[in-house]
N, C-alpha and C. Protein backbone atom coordinates (compact mmCIF):
# COMPACT_ATOMS: atom_id res chain seq x y z
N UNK A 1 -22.83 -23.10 -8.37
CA UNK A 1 -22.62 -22.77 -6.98
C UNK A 1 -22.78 -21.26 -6.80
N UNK A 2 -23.22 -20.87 -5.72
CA UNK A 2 -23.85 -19.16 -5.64
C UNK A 2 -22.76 -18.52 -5.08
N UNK A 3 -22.09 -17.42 -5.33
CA UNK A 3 -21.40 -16.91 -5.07
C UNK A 3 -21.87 -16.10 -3.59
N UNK A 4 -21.10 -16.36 -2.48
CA UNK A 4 -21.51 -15.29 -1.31
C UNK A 4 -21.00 -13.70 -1.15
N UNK A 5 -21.52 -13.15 -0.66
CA UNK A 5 -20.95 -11.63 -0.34
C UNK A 5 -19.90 -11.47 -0.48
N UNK A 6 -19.15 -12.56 0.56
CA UNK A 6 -17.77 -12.54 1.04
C UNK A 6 -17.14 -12.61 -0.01
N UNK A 7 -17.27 -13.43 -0.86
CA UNK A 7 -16.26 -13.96 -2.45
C UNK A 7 -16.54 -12.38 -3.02
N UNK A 8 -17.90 -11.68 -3.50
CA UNK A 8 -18.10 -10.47 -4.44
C UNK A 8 -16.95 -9.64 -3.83
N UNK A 9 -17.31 -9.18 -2.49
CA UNK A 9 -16.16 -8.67 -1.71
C UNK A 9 -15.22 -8.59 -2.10
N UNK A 10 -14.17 -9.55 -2.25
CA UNK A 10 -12.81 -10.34 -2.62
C UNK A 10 -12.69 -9.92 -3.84
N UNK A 11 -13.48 -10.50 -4.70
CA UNK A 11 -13.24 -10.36 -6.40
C UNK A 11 -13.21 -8.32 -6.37
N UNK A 12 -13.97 -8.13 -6.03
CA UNK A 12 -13.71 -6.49 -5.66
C UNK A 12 -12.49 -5.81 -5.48
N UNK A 13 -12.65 -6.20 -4.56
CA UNK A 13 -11.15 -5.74 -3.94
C UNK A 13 -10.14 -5.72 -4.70
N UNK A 14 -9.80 -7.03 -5.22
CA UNK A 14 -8.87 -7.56 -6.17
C UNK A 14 -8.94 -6.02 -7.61
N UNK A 15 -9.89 -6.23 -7.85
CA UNK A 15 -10.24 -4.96 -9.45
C UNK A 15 -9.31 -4.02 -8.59
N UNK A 16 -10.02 -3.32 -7.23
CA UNK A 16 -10.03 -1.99 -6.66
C UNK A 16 -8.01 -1.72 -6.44
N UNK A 17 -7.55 -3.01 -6.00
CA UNK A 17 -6.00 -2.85 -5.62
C UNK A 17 -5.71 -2.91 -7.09
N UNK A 18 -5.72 -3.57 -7.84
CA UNK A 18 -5.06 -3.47 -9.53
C UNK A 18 -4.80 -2.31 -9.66
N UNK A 19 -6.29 -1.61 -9.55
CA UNK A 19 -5.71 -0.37 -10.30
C UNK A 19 -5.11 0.63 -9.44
N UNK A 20 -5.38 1.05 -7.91
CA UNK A 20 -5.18 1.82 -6.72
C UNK A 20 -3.67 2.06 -6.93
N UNK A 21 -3.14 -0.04 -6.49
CA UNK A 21 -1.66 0.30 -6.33
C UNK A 21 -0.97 1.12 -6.96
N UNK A 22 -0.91 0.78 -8.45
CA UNK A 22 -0.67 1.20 -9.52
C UNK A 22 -0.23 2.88 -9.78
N UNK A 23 -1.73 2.88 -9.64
CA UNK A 23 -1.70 4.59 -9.53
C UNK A 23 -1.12 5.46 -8.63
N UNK A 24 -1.26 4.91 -6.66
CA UNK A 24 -0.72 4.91 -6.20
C UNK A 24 1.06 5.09 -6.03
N UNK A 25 1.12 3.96 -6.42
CA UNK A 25 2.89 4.14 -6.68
C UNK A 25 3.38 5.37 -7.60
N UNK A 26 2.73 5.74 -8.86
CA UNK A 26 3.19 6.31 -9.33
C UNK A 26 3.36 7.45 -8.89
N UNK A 27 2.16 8.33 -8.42
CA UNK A 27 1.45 9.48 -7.86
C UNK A 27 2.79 9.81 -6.50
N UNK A 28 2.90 8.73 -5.86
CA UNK A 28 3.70 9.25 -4.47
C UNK A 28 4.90 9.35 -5.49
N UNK A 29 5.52 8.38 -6.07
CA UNK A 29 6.99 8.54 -6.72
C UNK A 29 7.51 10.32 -7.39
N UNK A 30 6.31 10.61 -8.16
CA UNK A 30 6.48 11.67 -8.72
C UNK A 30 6.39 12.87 -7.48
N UNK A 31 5.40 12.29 -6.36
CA UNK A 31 4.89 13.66 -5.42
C UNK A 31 6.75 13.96 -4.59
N UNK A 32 6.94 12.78 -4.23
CA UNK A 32 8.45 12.50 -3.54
C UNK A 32 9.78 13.00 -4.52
N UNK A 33 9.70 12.72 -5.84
CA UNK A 33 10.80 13.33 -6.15
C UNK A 33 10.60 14.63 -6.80
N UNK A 34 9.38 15.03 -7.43
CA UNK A 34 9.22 16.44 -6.98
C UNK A 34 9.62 17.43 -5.67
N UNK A 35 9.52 16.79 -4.40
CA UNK A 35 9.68 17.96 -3.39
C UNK A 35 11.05 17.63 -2.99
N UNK A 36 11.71 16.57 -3.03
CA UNK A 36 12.99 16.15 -2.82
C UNK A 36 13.94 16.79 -3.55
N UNK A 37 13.74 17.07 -5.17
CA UNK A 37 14.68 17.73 -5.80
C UNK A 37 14.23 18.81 -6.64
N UNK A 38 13.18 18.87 -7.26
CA UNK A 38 12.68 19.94 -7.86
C UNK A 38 12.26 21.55 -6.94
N UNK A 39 11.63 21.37 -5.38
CA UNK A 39 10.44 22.20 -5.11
C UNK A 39 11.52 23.48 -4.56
N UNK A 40 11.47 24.34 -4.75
CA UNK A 40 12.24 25.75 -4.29
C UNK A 40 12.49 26.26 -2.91
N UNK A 41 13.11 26.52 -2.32
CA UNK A 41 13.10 27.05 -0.58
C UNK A 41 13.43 25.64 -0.09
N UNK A 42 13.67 26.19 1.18
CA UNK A 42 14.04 25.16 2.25
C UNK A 42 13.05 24.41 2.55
N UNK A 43 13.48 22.78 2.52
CA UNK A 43 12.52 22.07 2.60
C UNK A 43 12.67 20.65 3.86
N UNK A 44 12.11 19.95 4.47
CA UNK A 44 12.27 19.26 5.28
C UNK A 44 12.51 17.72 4.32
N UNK A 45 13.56 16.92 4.24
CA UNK A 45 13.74 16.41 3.76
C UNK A 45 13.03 15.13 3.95
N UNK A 46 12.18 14.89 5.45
CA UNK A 46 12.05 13.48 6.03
C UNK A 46 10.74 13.30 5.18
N UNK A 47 9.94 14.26 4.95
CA UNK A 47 8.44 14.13 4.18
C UNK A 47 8.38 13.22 3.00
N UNK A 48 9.64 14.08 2.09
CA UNK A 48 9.80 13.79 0.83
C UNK A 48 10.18 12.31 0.41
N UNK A 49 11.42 12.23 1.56
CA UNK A 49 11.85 10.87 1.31
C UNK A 49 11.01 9.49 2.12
N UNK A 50 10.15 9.55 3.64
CA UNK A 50 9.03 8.83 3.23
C UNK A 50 7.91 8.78 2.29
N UNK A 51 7.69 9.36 1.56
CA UNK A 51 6.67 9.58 0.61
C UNK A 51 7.57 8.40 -0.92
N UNK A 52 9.25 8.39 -0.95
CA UNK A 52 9.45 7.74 -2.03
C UNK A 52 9.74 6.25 -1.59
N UNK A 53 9.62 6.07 0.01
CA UNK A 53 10.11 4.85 0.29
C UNK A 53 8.40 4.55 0.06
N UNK A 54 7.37 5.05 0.53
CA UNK A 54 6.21 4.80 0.68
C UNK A 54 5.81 4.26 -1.47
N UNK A 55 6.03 4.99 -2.46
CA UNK A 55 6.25 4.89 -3.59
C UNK A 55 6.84 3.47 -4.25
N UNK A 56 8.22 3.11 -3.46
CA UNK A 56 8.99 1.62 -3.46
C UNK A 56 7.48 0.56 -2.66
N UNK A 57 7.07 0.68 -1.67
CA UNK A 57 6.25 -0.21 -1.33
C UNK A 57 5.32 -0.63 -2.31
N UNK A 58 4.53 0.80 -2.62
CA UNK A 58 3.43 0.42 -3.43
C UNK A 58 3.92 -0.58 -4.86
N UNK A 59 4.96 0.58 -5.27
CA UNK A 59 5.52 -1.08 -6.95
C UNK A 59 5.84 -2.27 -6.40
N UNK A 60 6.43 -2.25 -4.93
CA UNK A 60 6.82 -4.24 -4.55
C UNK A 60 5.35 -4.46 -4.77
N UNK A 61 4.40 -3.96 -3.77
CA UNK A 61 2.96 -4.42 -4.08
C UNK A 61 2.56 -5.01 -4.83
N UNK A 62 2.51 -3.90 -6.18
CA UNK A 62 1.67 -4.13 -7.52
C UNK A 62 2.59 -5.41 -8.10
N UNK A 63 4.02 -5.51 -8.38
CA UNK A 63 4.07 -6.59 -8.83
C UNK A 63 4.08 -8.04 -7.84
N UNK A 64 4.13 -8.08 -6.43
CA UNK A 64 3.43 -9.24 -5.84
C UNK A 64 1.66 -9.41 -6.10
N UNK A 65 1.83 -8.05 -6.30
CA UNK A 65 0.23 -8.91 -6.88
C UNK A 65 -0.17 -9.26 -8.13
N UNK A 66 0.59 -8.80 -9.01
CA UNK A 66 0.87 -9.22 -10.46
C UNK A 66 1.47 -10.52 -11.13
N UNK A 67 2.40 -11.14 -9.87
CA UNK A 67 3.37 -12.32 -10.22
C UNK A 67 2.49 -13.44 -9.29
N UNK A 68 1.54 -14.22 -9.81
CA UNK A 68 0.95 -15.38 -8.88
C UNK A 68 1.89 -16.93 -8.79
N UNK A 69 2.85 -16.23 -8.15
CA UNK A 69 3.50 -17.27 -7.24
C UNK A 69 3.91 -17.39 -5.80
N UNK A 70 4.26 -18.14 -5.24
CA UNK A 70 4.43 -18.65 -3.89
C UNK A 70 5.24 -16.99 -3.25
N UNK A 71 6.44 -17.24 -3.90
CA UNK A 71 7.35 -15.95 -3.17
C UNK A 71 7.05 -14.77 -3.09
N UNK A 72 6.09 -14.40 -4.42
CA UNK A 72 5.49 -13.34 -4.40
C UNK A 72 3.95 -12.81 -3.34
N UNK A 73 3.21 -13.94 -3.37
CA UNK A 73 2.28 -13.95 -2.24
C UNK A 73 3.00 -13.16 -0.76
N UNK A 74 4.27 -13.68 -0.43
CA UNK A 74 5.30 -13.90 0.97
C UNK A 74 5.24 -12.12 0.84
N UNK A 75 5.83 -12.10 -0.54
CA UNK A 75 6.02 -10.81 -1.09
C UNK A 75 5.33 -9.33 -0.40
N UNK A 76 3.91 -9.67 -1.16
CA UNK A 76 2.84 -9.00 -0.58
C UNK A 76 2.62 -8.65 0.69
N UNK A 77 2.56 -10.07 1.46
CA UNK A 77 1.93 -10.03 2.85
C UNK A 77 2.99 -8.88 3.49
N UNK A 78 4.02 -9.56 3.56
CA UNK A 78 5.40 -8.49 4.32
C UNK A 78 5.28 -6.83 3.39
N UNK A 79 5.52 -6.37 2.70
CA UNK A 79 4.89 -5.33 2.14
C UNK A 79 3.84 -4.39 2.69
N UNK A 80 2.72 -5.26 2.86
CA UNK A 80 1.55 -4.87 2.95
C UNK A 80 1.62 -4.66 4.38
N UNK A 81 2.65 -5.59 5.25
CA UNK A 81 2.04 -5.50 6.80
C UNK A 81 3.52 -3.98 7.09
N UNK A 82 4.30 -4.05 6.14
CA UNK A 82 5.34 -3.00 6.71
C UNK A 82 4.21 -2.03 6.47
N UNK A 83 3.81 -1.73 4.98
CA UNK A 83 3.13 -0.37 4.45
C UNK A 83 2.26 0.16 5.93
N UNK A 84 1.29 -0.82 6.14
CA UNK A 84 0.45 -0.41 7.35
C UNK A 84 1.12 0.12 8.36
N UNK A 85 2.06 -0.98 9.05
CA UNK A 85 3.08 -0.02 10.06
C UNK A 85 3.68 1.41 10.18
N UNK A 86 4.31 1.79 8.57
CA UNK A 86 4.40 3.38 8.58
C UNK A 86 3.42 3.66 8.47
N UNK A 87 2.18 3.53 7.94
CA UNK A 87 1.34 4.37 7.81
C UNK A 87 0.81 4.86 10.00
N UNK A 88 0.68 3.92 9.99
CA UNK A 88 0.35 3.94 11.39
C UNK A 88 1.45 5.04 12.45
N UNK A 89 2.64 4.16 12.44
CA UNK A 89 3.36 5.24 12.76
C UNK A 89 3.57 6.57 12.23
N UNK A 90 4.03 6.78 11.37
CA UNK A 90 4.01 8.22 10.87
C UNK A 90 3.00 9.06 10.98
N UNK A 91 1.50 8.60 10.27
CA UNK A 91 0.47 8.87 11.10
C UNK A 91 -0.32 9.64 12.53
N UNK A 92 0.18 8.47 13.39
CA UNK A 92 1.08 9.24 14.66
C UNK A 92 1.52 10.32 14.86
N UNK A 93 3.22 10.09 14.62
CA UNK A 93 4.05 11.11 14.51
C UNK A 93 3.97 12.80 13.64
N UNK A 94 3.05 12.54 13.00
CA UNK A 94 2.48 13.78 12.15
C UNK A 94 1.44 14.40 12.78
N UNK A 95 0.70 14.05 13.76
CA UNK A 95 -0.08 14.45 14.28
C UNK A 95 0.59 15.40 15.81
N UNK A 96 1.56 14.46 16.31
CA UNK A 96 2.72 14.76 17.59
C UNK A 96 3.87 15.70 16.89
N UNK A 97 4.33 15.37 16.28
CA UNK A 97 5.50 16.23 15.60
C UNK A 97 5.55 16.93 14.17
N UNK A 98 4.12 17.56 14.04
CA UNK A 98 4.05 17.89 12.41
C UNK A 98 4.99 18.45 11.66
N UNK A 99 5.83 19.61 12.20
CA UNK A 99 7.35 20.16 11.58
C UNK A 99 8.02 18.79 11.87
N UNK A 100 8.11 17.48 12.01
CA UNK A 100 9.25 17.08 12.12
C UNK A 100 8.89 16.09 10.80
N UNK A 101 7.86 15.59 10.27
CA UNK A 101 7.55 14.98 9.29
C UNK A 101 7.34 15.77 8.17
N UNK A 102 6.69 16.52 8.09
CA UNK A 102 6.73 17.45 6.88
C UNK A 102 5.32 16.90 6.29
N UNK A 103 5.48 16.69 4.99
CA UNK A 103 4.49 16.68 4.15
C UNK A 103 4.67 15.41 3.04
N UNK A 104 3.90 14.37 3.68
CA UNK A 104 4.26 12.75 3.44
C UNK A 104 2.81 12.16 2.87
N UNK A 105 3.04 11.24 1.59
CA UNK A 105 2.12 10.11 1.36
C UNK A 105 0.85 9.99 3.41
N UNK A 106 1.91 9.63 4.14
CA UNK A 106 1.25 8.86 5.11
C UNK A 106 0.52 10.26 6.08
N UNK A 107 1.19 11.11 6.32
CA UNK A 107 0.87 12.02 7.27
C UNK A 107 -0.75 12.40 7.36
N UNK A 108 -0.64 12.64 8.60
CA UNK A 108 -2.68 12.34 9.48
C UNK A 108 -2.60 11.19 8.54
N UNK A 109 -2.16 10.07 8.50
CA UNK A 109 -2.63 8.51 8.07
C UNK A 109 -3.42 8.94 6.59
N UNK A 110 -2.53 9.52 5.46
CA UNK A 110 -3.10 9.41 4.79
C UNK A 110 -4.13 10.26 3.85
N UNK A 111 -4.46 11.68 4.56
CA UNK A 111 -5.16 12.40 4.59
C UNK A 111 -4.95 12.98 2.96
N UNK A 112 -4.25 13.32 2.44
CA UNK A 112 -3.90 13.84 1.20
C UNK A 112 -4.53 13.16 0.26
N UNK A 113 -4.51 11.74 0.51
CA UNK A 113 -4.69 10.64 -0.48
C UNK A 113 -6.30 10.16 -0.02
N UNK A 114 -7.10 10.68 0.71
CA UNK A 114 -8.48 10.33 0.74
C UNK A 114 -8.30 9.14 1.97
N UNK A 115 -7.34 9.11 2.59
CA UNK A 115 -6.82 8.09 3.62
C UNK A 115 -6.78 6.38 3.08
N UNK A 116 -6.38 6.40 1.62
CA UNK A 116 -6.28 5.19 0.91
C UNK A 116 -4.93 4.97 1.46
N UNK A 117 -3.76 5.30 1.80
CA UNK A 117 -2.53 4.56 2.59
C UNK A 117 -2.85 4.12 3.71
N UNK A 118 -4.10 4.00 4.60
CA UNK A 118 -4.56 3.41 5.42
C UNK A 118 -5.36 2.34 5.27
N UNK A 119 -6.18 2.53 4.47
CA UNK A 119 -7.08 1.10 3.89
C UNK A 119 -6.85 0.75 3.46
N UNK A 120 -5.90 1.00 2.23
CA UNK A 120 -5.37 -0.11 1.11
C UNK A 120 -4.56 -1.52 1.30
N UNK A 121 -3.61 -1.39 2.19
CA UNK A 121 -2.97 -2.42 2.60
C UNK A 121 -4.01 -3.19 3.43
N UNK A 122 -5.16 -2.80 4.18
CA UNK A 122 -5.77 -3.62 4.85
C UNK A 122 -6.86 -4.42 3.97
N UNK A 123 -7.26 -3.63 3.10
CA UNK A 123 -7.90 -4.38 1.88
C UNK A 123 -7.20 -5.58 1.10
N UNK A 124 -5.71 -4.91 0.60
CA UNK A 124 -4.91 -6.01 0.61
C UNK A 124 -4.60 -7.34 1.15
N UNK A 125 -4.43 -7.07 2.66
CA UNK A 125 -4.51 -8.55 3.26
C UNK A 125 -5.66 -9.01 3.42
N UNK A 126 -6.99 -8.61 3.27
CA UNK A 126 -7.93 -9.47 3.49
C UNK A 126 -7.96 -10.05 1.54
N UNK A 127 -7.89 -9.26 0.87
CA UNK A 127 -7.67 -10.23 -0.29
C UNK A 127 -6.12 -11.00 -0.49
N UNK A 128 -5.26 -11.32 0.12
CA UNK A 128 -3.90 -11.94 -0.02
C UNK A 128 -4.52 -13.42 1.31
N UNK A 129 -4.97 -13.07 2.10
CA UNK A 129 -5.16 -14.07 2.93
C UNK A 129 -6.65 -14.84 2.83
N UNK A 130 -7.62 -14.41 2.01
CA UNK A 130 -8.61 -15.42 1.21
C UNK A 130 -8.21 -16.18 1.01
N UNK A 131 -9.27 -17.46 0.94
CA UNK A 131 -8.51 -18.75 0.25
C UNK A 131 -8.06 -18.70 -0.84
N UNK A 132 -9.31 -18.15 -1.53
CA UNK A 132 -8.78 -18.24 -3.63
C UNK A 132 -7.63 -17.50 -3.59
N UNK A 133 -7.51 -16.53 -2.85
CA UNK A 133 -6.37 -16.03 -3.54
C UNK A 133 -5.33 -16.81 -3.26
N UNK A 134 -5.07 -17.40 -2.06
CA UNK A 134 -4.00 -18.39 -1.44
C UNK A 134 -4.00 -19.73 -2.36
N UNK A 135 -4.88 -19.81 -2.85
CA UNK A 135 -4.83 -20.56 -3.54
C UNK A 135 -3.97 -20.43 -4.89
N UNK A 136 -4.14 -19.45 -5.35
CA UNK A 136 -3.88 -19.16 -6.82
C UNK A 136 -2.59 -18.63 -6.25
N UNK A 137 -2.01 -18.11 -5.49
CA UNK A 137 -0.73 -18.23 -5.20
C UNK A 137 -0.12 -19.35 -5.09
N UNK A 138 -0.51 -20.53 -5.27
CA UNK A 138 -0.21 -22.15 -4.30
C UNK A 138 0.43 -21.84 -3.15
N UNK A 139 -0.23 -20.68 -1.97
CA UNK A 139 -0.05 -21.28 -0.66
C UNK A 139 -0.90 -22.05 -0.41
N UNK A 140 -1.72 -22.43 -0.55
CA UNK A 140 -3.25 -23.24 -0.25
C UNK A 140 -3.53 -24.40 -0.78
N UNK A 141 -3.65 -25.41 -0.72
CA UNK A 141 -4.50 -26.43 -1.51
C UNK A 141 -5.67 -26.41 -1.75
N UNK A 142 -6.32 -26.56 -2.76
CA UNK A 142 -7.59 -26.73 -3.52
C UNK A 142 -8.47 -27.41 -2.05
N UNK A 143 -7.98 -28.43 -1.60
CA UNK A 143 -8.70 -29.23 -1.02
C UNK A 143 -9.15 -28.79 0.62
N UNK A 144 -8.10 -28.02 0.76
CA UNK A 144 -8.09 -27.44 2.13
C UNK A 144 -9.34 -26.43 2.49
């Protein structure tokens, strides 16, 4: 059977989040508790500490996408649709209130990070809501 675009796509994606999240999580964890407790002078605290809640998302991520089961799929999706939401908002708000956010994973949506806290989660749900993958989670039936 020939594989279509759409599936290469998918199987893609899948490689591209393995390793992203991953790195991801780590990268904000360290960037967040670096400026939170290490960085010198007065500092705006709200940056630092979305940047480690942003850090907590990415590891729920990586291991909903690591654990192929039902709860974990649930896992992902909610994850993935909060992650987008701050990104979006904050995003926003960094653009409207830049002293009031500081210097965040998400701020200008992402900009630090090549604007991967903006695409990534959306890459995410289009590979979490594929069939195969729904499948291999058993939300899906084979037959469906």
């Amino acid at each position: 059977m020939p594989v279509d675009s759409r599936s290469r796509f998918i199987k893609g994606a899948g490689v591209v989040l393995a390793i992203s999240y991953p790195v991801l999580a780590i990268s904000t964890f360290f960037r967040g508790a670096y400026q939170l407790f290490l960085k010198e002078g007065e500092i705006n605290p709200v940056g630092p500490t979305l940047t480690l809640i942003a850090s907590l998302l990415y590891f729920l991520a990586t291991f909903g996408f690591a654990v192929r089961r039902r709860w974990a799929w649930y896992l992902s999706v909610t994850v993935l649709g909060i992650e987008t939401a701050f990104t979006l908002v904050v995003g926003i708000l960094s653009i409207l209130y830049p002293e009031m956010i500081g210097s965040t994973v998400w701020r200008y949506f992402g900009i630090d990070y090549a604007f991967f806290p903006l695409i990534q989660p959306l890459i995410g749900l289009a590979w979490l809501l594929y069939p195969d993958t729904m499948q291999a989670y058993g939300i899906r039936d084979a037959a469906e």
